[in-house]
PDB file of N, CA and C in Angstrom:
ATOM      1  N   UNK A   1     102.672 104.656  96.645  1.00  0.00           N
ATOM      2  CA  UNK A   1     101.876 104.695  97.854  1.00  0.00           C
ATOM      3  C   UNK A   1     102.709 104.103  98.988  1.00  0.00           C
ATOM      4  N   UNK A   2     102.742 104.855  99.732  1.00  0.00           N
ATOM      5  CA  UNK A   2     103.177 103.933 101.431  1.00  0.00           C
ATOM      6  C   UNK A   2     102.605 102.854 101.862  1.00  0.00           C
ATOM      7  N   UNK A   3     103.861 102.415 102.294  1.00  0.00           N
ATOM      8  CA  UNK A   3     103.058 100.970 102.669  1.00  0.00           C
ATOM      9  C   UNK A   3     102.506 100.832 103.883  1.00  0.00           C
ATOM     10  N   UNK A   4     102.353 101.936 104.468  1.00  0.00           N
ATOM     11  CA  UNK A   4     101.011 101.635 105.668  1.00  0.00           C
ATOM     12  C   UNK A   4      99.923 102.887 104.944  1.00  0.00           C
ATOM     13  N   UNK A   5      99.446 102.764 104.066  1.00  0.00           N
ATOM     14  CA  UNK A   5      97.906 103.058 103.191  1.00  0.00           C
ATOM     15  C   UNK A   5      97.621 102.473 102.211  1.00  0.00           C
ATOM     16  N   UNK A   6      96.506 102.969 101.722  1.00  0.00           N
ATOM     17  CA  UNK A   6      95.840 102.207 100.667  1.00  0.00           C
ATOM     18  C   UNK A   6      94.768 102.668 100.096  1.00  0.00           C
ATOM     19  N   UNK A   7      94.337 102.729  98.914  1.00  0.00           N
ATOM     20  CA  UNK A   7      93.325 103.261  98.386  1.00  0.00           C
ATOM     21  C   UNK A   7      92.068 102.312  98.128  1.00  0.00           C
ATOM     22  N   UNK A   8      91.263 103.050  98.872  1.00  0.00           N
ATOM     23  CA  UNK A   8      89.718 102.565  98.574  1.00  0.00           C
ATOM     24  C   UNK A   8      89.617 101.938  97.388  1.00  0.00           C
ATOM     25  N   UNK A   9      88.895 101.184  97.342  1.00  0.00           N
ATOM     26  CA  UNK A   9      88.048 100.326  95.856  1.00  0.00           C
ATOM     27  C   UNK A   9      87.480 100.963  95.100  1.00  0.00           C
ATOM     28  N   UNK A  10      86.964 101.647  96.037  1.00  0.00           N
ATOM     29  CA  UNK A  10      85.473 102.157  95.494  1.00  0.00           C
ATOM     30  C   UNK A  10      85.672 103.711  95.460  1.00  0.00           C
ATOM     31  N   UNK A  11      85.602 104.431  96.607  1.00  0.00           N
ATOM     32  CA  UNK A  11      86.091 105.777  96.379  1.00  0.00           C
ATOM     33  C   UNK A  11      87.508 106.209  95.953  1.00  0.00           C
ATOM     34  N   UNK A  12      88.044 105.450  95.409  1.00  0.00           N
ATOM     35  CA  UNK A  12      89.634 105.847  95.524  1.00  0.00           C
ATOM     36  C   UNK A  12      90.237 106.921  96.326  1.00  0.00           C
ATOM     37  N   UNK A  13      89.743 107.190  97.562  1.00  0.00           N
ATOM     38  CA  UNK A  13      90.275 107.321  98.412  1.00  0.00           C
ATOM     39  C   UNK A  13      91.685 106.748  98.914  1.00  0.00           C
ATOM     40  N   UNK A  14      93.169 107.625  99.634  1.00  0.00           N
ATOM     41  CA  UNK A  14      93.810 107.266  99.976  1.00  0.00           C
ATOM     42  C   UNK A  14      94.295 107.674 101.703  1.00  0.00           C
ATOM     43  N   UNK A  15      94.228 106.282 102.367  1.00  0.00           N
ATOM     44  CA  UNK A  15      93.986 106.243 103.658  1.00  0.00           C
ATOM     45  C   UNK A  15      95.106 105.756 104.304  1.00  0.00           C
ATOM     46  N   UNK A  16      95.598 105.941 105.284  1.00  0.00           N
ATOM     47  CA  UNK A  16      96.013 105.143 106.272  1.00  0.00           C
ATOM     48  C   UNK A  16      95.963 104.023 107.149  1.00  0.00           C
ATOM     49  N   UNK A  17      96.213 102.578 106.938  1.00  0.00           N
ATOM     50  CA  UNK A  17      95.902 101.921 107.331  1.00  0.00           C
ATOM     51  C   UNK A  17      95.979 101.395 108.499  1.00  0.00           C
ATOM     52  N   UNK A  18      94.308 101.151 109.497  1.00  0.00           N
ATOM     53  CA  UNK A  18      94.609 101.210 110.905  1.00  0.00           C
ATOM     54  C   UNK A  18      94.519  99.832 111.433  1.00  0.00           C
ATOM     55  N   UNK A  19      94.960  98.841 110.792  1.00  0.00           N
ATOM     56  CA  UNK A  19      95.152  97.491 111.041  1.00  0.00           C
ATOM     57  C   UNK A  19      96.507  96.876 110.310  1.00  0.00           C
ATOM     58  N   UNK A  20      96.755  96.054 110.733  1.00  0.00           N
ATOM     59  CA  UNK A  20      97.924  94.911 109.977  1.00  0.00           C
ATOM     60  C   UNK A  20      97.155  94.594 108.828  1.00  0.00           C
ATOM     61  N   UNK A  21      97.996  93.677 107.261  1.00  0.00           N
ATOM     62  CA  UNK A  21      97.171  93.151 106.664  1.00  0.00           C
ATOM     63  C   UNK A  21      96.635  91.969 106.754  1.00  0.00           C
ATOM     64  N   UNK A  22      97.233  91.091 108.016  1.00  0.00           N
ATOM     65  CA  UNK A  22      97.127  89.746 108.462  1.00  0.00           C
ATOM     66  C   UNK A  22      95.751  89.491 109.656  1.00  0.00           C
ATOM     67  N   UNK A  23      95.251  91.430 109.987  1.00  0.00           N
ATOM     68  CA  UNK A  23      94.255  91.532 111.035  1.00  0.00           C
ATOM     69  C   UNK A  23      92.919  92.064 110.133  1.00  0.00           C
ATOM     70  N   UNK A  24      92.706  92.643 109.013  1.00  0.00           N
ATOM     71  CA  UNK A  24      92.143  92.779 108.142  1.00  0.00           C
ATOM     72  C   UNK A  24      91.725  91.456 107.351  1.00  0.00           C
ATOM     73  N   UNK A  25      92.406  90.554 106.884  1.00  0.00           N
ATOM     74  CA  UNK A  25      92.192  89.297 106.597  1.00  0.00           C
ATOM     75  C   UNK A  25      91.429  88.226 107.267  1.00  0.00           C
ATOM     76  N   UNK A  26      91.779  88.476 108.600  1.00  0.00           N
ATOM     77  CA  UNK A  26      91.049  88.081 110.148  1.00  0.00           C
ATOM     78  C   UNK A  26      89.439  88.222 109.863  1.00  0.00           C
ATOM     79  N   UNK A  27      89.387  89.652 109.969  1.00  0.00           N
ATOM     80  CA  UNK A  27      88.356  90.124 110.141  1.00  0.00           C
ATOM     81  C   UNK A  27      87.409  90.235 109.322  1.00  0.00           C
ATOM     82  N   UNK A  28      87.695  89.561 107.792  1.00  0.00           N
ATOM     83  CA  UNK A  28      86.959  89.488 107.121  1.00  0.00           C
ATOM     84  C   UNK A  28      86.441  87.949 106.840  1.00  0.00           C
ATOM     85  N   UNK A  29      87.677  87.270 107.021  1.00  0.00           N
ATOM     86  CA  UNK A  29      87.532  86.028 107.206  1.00  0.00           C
ATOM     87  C   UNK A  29      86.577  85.534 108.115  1.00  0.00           C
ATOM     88  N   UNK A  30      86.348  86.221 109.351  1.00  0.00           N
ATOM     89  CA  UNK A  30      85.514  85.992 110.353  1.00  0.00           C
ATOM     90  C   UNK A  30      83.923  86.622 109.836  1.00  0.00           C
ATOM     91  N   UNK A  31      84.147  87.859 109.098  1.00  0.00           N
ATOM     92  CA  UNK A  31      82.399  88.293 108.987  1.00  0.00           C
ATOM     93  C   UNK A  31      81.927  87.916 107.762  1.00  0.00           C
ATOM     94  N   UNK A  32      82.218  87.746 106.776  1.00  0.00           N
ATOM     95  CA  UNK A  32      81.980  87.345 105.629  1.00  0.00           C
ATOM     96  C   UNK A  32      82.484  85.396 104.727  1.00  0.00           C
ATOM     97  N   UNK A  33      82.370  84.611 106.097  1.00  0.00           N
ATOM     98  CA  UNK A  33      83.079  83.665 105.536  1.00  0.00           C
ATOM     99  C   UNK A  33      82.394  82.609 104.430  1.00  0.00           C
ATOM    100  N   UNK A  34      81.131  83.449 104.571  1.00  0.00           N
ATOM    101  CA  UNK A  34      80.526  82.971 102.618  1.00  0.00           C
ATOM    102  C   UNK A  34      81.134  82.854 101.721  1.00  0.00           C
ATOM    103  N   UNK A  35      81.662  83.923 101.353  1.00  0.00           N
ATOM    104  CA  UNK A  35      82.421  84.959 100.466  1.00  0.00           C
ATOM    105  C   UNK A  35      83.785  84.180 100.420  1.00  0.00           C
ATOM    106  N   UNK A  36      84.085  84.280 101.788  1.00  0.00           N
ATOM    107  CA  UNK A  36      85.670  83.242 101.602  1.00  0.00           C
ATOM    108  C   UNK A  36      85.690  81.936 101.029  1.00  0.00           C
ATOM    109  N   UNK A  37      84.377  81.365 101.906  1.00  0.00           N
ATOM    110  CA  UNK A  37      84.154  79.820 100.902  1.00  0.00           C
ATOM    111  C   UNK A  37      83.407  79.950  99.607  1.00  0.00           C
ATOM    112  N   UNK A  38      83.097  81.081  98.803  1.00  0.00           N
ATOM    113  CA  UNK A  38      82.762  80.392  97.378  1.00  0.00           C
ATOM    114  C   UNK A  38      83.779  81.212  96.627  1.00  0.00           C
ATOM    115  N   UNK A  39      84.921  81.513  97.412  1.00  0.00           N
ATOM    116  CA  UNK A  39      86.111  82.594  96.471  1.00  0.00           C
ATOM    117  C   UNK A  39      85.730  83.708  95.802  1.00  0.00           C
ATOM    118  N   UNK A  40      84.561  84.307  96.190  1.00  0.00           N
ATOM    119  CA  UNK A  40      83.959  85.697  95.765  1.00  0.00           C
ATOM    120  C   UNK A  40      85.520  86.554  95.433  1.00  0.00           C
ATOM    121  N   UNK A  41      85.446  87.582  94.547  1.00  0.00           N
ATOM    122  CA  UNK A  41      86.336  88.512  94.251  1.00  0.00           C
ATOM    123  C   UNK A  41      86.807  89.474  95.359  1.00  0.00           C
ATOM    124  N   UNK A  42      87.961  89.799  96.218  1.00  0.00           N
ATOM    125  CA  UNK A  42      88.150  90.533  96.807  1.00  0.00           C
ATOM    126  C   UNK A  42      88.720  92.136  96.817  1.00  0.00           C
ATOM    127  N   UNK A  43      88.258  92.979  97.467  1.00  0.00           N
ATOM    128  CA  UNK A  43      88.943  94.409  97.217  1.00  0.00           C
ATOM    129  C   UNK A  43      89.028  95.176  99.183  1.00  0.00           C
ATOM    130  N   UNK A  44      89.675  95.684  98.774  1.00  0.00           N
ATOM    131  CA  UNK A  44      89.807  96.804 100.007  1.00  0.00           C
ATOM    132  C   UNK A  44      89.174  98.182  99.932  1.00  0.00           C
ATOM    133  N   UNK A  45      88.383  98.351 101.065  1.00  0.00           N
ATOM    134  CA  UNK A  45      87.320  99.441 100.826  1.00  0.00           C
ATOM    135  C   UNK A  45      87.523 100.595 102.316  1.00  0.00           C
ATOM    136  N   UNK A  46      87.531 101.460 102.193  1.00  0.00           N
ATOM    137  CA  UNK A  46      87.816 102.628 102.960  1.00  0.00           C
ATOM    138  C   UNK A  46      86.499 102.046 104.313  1.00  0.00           C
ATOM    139  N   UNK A  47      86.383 102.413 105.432  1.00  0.00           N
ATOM    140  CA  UNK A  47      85.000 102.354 106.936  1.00  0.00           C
ATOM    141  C   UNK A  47      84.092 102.928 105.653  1.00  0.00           C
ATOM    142  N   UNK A  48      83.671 104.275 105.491  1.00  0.00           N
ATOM    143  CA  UNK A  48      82.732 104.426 104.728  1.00  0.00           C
ATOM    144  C   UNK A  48      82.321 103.961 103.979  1.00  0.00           C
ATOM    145  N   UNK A  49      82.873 103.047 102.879  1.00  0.00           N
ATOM    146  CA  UNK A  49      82.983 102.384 102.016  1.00  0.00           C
ATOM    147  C   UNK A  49      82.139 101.327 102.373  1.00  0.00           C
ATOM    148  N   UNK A  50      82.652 100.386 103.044  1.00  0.00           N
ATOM    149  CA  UNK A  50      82.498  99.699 103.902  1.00  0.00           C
ATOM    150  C   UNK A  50      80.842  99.717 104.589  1.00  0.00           C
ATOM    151  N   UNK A  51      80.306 100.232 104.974  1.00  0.00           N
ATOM    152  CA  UNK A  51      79.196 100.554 105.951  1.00  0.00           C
ATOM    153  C   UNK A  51      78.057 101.003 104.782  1.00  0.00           C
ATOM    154  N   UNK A  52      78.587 101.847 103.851  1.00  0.00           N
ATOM    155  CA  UNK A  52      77.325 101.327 102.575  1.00  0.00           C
ATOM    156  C   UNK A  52      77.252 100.533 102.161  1.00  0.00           C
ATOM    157  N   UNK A  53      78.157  99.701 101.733  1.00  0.00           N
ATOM    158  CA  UNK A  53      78.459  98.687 100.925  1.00  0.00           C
ATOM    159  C   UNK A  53      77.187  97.866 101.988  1.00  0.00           C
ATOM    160  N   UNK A  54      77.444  97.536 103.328  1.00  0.00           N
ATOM    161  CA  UNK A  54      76.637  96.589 103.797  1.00  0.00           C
ATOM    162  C   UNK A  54      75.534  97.280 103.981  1.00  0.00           C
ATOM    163  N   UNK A  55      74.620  98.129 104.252  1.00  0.00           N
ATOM    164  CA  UNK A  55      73.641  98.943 104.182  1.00  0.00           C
ATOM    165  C   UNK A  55      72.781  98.651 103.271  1.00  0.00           C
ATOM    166  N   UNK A  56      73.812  98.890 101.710  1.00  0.00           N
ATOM    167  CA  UNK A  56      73.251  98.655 100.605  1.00  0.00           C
ATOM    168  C   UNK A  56      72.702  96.933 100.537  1.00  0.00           C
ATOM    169  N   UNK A  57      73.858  96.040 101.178  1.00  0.00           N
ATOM    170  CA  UNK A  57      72.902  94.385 101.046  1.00  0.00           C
ATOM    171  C   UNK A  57      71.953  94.456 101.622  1.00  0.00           C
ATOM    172  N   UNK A  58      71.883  95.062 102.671  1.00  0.00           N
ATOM    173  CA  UNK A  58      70.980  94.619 103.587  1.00  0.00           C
ATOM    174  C   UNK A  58      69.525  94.964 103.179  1.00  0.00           C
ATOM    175  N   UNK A  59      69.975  96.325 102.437  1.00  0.00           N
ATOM    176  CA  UNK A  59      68.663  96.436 101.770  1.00  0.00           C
ATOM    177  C   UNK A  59      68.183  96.240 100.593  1.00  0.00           C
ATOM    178  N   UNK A  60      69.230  95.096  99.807  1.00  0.00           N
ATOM    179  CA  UNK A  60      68.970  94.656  98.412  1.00  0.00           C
ATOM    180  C   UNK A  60      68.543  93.393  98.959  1.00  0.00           C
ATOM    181  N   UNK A  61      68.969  92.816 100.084  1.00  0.00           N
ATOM    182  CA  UNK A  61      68.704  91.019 100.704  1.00  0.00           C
ATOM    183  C   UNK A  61      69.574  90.798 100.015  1.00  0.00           C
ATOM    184  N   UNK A  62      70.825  91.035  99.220  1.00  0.00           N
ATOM    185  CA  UNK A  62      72.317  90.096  99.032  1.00  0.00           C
ATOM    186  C   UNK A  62      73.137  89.532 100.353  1.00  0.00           C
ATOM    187  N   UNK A  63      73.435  87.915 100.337  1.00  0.00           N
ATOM    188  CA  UNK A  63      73.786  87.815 101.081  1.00  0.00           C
ATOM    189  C   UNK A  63      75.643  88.162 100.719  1.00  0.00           C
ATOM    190  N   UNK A  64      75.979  88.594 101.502  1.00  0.00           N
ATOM    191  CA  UNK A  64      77.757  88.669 101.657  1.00  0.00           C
ATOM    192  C   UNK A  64      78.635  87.485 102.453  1.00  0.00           C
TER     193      UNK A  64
END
């Protein structure tokens, strides 16, 4: 794989990546910093991916 893509988690999808990996880290660090403080398991997930994934908490009430 090139190293500017990456394959989805979940769909194994293979994408192009439209961030740094140091701005991705950022940004998760910033929305999910639950997750960062109890060391939850991490993966990389495609926008689509992504947008169910939180859809789906929101409508299970899991917090992320």
């Amino acid at each position: 794989m090139a190293e500017d893509t990456y394959a989805c988690a979940h769909c194994a999808g293979v994408y192009t990546k439209g961030w740094s990996d140091q701005e991705a880290r950022a940004e998760y660090e910033a929305t999910m910093p639950q997750a960062v403080e109890r060391g939850d398991d991490e993966a990389t997930v495609c926008e689509d991916c992504y947008q169910a994934i939180l859809e789906w908490a929101a409508r299970t009430g899991l917090q992320l």
